[in-house]
C-alpha atoms as a PDB file:
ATOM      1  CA  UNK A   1      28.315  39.665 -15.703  1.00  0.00           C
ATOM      2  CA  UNK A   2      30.458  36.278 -15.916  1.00  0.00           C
ATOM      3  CA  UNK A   3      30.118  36.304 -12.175  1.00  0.00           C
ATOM      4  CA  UNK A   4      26.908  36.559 -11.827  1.00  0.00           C
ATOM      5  CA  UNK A   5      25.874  33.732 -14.675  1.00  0.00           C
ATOM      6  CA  UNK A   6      27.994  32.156 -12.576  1.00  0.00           C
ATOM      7  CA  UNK A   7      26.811  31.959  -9.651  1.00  0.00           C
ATOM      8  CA  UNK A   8      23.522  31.602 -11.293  1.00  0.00           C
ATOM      9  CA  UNK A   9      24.259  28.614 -12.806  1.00  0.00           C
ATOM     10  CA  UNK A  10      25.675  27.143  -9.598  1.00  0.00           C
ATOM     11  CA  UNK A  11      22.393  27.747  -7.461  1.00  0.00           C
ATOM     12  CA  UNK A  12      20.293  25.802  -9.768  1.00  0.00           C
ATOM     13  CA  UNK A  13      23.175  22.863  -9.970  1.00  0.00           C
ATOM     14  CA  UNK A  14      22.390  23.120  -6.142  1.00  0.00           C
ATOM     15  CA  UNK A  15      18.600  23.474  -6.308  1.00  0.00           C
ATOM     16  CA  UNK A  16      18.278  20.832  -8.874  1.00  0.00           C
ATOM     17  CA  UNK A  17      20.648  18.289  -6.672  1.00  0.00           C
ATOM     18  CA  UNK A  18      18.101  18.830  -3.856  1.00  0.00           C
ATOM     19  CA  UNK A  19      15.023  18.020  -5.564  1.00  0.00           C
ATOM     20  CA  UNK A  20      15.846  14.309  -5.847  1.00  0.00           C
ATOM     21  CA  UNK A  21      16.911  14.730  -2.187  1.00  0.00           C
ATOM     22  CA  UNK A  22      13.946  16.461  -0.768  1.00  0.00           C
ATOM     23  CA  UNK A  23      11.440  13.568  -2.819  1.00  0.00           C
ATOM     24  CA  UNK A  24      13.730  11.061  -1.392  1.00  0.00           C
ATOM     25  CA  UNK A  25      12.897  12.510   2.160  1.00  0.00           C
ATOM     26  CA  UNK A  26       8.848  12.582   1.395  1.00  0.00           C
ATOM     27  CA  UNK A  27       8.905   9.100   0.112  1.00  0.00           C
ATOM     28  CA  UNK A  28      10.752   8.178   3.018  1.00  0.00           C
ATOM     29  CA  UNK A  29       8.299  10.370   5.720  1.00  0.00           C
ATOM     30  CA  UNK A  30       5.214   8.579   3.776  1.00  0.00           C
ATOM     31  CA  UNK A  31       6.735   5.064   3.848  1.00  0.00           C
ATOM     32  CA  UNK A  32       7.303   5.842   7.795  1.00  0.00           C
ATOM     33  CA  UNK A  33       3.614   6.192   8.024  1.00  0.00           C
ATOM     34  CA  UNK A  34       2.749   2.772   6.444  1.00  0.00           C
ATOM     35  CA  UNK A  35       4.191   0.649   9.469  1.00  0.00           C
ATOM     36  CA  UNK A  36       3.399   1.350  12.952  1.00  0.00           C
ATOM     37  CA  UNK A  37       6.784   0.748  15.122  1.00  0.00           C
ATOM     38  CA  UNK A  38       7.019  -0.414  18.546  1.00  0.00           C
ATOM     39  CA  UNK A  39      10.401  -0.282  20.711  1.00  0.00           C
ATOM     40  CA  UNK A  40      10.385  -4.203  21.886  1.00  0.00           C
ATOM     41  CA  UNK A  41      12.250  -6.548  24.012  1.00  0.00           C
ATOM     42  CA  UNK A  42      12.517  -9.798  25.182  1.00  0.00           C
ATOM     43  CA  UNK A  43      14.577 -12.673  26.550  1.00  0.00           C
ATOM     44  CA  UNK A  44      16.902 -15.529  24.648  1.00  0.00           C
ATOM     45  CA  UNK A  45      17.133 -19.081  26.761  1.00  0.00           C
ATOM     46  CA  UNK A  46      19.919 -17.640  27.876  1.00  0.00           C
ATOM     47  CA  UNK A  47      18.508 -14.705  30.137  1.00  0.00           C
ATOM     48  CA  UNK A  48      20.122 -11.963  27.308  1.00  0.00           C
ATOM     49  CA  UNK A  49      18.029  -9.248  27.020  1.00  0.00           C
ATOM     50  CA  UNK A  50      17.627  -8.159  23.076  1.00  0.00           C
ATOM     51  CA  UNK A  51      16.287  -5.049  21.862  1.00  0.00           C
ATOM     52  CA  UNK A  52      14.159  -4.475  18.892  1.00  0.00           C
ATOM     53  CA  UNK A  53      11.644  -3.033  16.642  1.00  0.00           C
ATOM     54  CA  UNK A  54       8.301  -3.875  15.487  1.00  0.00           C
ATOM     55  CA  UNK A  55       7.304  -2.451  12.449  1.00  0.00           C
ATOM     56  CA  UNK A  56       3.955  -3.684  11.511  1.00  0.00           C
ATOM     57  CA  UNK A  57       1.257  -2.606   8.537  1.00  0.00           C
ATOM     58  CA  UNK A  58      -0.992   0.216   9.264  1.00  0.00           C
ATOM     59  CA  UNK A  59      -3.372  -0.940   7.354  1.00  0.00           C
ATOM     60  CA  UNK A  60      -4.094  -4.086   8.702  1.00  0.00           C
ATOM     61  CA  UNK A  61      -7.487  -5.074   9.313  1.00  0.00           C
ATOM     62  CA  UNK A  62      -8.742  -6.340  12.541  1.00  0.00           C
ATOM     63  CA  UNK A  63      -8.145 -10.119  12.632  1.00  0.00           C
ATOM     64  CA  UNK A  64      -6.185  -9.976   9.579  1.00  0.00           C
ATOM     65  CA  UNK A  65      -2.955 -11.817   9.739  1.00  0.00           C
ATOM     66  CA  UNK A  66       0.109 -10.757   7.857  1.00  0.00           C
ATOM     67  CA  UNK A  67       3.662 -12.662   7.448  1.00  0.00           C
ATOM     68  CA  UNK A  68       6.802 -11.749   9.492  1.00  0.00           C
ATOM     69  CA  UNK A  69      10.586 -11.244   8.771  1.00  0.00           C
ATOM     70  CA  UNK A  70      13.216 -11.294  11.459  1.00  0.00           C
ATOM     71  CA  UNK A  71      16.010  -8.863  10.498  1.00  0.00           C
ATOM     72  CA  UNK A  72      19.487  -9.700  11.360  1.00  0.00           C
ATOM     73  CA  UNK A  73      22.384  -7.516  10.956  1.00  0.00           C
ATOM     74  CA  UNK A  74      26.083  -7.980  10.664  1.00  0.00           C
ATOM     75  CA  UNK A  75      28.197  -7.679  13.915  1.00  0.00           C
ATOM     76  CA  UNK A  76      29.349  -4.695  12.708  1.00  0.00           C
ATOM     77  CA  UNK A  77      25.772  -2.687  12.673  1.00  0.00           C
ATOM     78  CA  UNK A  78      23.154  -2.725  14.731  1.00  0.00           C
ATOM     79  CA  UNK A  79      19.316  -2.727  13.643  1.00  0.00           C
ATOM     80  CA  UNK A  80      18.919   0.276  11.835  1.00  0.00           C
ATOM     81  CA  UNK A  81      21.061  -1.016   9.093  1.00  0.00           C
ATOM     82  CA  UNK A  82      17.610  -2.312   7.883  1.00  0.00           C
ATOM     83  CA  UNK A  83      15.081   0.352   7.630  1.00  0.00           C
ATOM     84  CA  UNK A  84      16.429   2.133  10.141  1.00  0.00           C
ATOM     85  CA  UNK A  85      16.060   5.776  11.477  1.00  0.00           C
ATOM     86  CA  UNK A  86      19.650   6.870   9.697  1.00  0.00           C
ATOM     87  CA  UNK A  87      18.469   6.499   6.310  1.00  0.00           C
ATOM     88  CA  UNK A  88      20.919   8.595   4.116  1.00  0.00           C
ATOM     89  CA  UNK A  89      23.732   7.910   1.804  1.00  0.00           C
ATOM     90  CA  UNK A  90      24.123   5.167  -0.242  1.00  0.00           C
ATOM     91  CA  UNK A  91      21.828   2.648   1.675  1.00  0.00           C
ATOM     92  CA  UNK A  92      18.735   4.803   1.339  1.00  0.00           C
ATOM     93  CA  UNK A  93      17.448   3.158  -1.875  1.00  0.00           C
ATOM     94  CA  UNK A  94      18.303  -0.470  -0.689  1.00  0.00           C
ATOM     95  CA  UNK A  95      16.357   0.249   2.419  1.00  0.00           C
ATOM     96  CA  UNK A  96      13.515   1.561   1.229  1.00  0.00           C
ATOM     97  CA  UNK A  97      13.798  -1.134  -2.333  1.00  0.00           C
ATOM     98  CA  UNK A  98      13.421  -3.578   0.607  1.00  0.00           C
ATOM     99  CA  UNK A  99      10.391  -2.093   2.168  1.00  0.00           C
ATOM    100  CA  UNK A 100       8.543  -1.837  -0.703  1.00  0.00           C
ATOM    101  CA  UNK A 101       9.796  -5.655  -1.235  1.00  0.00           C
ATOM    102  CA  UNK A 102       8.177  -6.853   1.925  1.00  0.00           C
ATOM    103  CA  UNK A 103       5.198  -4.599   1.187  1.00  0.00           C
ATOM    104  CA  UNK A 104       2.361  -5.995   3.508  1.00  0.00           C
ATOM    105  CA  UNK A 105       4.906  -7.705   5.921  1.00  0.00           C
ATOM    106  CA  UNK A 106       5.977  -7.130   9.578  1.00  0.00           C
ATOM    107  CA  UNK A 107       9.577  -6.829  10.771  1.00  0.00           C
ATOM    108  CA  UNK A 108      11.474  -7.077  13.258  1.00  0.00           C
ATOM    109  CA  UNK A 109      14.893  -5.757  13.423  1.00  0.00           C
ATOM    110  CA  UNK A 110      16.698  -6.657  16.600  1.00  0.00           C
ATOM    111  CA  UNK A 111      20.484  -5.772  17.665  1.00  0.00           C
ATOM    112  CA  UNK A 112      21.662  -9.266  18.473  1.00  0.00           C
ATOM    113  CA  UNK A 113      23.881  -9.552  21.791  1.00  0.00           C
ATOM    114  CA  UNK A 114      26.711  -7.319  21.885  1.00  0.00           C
ATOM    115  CA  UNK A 115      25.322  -4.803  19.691  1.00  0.00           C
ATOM    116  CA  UNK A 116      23.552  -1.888  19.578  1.00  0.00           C
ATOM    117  CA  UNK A 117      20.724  -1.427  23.086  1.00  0.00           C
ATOM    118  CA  UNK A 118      21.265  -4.965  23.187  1.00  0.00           C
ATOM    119  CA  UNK A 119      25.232  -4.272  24.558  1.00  0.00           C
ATOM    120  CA  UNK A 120      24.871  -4.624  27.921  1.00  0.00           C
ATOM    121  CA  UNK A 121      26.770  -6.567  29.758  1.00  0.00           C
ATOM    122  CA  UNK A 122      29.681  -7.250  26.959  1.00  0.00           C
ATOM    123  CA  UNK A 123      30.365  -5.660  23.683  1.00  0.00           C
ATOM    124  CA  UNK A 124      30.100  -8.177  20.629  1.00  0.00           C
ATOM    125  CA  UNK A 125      34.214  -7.494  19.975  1.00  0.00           C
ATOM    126  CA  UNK A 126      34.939  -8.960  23.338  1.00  0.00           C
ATOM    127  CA  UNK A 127      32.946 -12.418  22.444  1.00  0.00           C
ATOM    128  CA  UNK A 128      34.911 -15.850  21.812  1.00  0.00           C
ATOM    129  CA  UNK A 129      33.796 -18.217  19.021  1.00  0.00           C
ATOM    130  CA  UNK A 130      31.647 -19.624  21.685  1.00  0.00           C
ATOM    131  CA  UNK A 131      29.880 -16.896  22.921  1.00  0.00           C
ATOM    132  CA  UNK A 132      29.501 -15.473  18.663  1.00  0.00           C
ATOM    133  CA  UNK A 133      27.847 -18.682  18.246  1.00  0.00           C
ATOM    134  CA  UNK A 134      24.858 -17.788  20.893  1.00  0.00           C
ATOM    135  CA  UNK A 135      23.211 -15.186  18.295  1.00  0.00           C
ATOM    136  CA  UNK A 136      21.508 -18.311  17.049  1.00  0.00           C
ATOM    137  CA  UNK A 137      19.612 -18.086  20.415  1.00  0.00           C
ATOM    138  CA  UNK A 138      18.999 -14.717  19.698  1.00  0.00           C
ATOM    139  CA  UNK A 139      17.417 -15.192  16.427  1.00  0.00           C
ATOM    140  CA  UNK A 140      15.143 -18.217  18.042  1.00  0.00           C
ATOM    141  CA  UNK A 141      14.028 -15.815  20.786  1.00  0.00           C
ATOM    142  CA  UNK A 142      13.403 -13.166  17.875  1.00  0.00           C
ATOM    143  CA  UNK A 143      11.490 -15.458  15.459  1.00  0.00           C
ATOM    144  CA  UNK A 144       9.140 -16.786  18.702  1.00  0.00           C
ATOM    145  CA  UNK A 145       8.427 -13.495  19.827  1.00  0.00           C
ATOM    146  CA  UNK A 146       7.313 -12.441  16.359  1.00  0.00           C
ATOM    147  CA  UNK A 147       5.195 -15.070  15.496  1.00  0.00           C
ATOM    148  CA  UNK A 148       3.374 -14.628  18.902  1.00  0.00           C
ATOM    149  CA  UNK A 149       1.994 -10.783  17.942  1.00  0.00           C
ATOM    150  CA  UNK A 150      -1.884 -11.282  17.098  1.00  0.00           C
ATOM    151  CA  UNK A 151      -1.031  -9.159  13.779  1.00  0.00           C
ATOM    152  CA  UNK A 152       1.666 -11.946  12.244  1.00  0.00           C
ATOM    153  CA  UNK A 153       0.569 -15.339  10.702  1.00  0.00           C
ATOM    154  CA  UNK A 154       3.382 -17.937  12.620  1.00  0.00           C
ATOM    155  CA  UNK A 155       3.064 -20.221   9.234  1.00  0.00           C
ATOM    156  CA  UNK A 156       4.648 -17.629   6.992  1.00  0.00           C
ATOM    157  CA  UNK A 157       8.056 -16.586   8.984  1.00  0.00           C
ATOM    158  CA  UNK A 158      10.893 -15.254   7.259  1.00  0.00           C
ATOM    159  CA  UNK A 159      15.141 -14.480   8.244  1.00  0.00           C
ATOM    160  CA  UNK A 160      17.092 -12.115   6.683  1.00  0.00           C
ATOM    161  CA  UNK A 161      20.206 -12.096   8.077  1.00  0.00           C
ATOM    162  CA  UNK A 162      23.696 -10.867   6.915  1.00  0.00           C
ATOM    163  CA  UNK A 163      27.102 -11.348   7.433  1.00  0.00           C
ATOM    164  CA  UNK A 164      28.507 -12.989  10.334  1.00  0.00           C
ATOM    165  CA  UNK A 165      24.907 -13.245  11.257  1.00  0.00           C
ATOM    166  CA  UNK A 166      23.963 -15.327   8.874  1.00  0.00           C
ATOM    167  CA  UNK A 167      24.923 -18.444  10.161  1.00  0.00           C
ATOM    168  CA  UNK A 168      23.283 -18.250  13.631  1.00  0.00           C
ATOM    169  CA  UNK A 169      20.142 -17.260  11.671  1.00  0.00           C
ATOM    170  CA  UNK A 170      20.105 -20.313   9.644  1.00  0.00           C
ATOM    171  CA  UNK A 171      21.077 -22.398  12.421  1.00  0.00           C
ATOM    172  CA  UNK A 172      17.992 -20.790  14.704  1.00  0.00           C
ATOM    173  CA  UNK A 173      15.451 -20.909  11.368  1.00  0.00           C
ATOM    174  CA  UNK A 174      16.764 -24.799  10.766  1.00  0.00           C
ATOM    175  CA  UNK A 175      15.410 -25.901  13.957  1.00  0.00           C
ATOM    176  CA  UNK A 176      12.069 -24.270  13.836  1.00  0.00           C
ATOM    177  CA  UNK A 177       9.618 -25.323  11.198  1.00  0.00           C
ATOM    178  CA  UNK A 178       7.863 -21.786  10.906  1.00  0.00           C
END
């Protein structure tokens, strides 16, 4: 009889540790379906190829204009860090606390040179201070192409950034007045 209270007891500890899990999972699935995404890519004045995603409002109305963030990771992640595909663990609620921060707001989240699709030709661990410091074209590139989409308003522009990122993307956002 112990055994079976038990083991009772332990399958709803395990049912009711789900439940949070499971509405977590919804609200993420719904929250999905607020933004369409769009794989992207363009060029930095350098020729470098970077890689991105578009995630604009759904519900945007045709001719409406909404404001855009550029979202730059550390070196050490690539895109997804922010709202990304991989959201589980300990970064779910900050991603998803952010989304419902920008509310009606596009984003896009590129992998700056070195990182993530954007790799190719070197790996950011094999740059020199030199070569770090071109992210800042990266973030230009990313903050032009953005504010060229019909959906975004190019007077209300945005840069998160973090980590060693953070300094290219203030250096890019300092010498553009959007």
């Amino acid at each position: 009889m112990k055994k079976t209270k038990l083991l009772s007891v332990s399958l709803l500890c395990v049912l009711a540790a789900l439940l949070p899990v499971r509405a977590l999972a919804r609200g993420q699935a719904e929250s999905r379906k607020m933004f369409n995404e769009t794989e992207v890519s363009f060029a930095t004045e350098d020729r470098w190829t970077i890689y991105g995603t578009l995630s604009v409002p759904a519900a945007i109305k045709p001719g409406e204009k909404v404001p855009g963030v550029v979202l730059v990771h550390s070196p050490l992640h690539d895109r997804d860090i922010y709202l990304g595909r991989h959201l589980v663990g300990r970064d779910t609620q900050a991603k998803e606390t952010l989304r419902s921060a920008l509310g009606n707001t596009a984003t896009l989240r590129i992998d700056i040179r070195g990182r993530g699709k954007s790799a190719s030709p070197r790996e950011y661990s094999s740059f020199n201070e030199e070569q770090r410091a071109r992210v800042a074209l990266d973030v230009a590139a990313a903050i032009d192409f953005l504010s060229r989409q019909e959906q975004i308003d190019p007077r209300r522009m945005g840069v998160v950034a973090e980590g060693g990122s953070a300094e290219a993307a203030v250096v890019a956002a300092s010498r553009d007045s959007r």
